[in-house]
Protein backbone atom coordinates (compact mmCIF):
# COMPACT_ATOMS: atom_id res chain seq x y z
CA UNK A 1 1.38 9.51 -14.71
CA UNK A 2 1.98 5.87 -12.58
CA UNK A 3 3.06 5.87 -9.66
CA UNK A 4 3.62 3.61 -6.64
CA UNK A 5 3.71 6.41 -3.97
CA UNK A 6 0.48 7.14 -4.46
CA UNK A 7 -2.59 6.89 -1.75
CA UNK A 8 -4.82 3.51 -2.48
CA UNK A 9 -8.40 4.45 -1.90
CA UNK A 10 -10.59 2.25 0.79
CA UNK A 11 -11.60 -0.72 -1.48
CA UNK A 12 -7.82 -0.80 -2.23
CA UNK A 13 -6.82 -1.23 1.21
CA UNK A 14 -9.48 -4.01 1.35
CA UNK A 15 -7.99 -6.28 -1.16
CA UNK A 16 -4.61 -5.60 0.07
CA UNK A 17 -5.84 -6.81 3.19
CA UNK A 18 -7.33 -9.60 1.72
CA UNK A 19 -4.59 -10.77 -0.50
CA UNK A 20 -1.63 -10.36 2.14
CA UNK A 21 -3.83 -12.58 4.67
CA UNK A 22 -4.49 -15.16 2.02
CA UNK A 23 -0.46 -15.39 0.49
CA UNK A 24 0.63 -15.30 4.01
CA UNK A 25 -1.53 -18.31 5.34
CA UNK A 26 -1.15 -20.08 2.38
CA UNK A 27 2.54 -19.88 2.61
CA UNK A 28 2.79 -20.34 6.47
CA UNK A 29 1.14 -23.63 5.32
CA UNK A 30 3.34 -24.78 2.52
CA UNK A 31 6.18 -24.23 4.76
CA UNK A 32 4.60 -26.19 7.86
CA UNK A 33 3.84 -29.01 5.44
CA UNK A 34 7.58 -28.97 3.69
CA UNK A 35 9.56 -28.17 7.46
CA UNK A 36 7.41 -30.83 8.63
CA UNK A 37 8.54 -34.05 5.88
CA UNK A 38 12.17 -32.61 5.54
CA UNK A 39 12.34 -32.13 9.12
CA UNK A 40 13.81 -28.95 8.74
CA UNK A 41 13.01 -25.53 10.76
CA UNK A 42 15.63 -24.17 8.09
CA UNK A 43 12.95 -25.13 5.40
CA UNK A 44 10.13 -23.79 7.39
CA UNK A 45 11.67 -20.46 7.95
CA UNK A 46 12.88 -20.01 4.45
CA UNK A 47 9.76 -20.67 3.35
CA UNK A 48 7.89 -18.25 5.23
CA UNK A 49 10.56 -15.14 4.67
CA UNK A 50 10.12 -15.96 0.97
CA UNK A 51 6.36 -15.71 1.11
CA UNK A 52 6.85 -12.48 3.66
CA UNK A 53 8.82 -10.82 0.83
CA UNK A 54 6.30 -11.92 -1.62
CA UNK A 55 3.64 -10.51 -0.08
CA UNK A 56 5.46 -7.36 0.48
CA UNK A 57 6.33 -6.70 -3.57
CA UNK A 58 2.40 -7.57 -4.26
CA UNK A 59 1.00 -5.51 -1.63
CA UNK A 60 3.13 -2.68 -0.32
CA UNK A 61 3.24 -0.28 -3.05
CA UNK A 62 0.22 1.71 -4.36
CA UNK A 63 -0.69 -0.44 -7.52
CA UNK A 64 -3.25 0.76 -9.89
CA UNK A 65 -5.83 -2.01 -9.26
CA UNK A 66 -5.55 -0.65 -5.26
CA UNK A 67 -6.37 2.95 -6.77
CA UNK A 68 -9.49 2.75 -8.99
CA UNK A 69 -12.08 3.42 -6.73
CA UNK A 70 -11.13 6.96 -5.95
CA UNK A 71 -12.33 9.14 -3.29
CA UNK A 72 -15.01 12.15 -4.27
CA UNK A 73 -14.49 14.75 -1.71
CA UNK A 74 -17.25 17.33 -0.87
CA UNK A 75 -16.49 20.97 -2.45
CA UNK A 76 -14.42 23.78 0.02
CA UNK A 77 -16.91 25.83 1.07
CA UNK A 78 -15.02 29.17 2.27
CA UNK A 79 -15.50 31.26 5.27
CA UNK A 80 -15.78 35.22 5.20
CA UNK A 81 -12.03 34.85 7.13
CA UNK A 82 -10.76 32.62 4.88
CA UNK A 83 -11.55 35.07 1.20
CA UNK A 84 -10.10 38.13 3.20
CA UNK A 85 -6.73 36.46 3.27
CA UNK A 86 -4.10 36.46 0.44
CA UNK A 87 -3.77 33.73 -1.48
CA UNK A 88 -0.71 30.89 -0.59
CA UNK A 89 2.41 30.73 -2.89
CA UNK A 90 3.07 26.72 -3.34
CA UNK A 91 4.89 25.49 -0.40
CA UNK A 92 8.06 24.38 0.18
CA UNK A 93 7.03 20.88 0.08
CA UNK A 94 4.96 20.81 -2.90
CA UNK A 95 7.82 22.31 -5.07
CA UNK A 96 10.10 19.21 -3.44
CA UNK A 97 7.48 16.36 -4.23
CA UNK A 98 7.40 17.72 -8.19
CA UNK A 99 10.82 17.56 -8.47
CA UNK A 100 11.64 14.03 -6.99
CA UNK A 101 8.15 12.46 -8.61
C-alpha cells in the first residue's frame, strides 16, 4: 500500500539531501539574479518562498524513490527472560495507526 508517512531508508535521506540543497541554491540564485535587474527585494523574496515551498512538496514526504533501498535488520535473538513472559496483545497505538492509515 503507498504511503507518504512512511520511513525513507539512508540512501533516501541522501538524495533528499541532495536535491533540497541543489533546488534551494538554484533558486536562491534565480531570485538574486531577477531581485537584482527588477530591483526588487519583493521579487527576491517571492522567489525564494516559492522555491522553499517547492522544495518542501518534492522532498518532505516519504516518496517511493526515497524508500527502495530498504533496511535488512538482523533476526531477534531471545533471551531465557524474554520466552518466559506472555506474549503482548497489539498496543494501543498500533490499533490507532491501522485505523487512520
Amino acid at each position: 500500500m503507498f504511503s507518504l508517512l512512511d520511513y525513507m531508508d539512508y540512501e533516501g535521506q541522501k538524495k533528499v539531501e541532495t536535491i533540497s540543497v541543489a533546488m534551494l541554491a538554484s533558486t536562491a540564485v534565480v531570485g538574486l539574479v531577477v531581485g537584482f535587474l527588477r530591483q526588487s527585494v519583493l521579487g527576491l523574496s517571492i522567489i525564494n518562498a516559492v522555491g522553499l515551498l517547492l522544495t518542501f512538496l518534492v522532498t518532505l514526504p516519504s516518496w517511493p524513490t526515497f524508500r527502495s533501498h530498504p533496511v535488512k535488520w538482523l533476526p531477534r535473538i531471545e533471551s531465557k527472560a524474554e520466552s518466559t513472559a506472555p506474549a503482548p496483545t497489539t498496543d494501543w497505538l498500533s490499533r490507532i495507526t491501522k485505523i487512520l492509515f
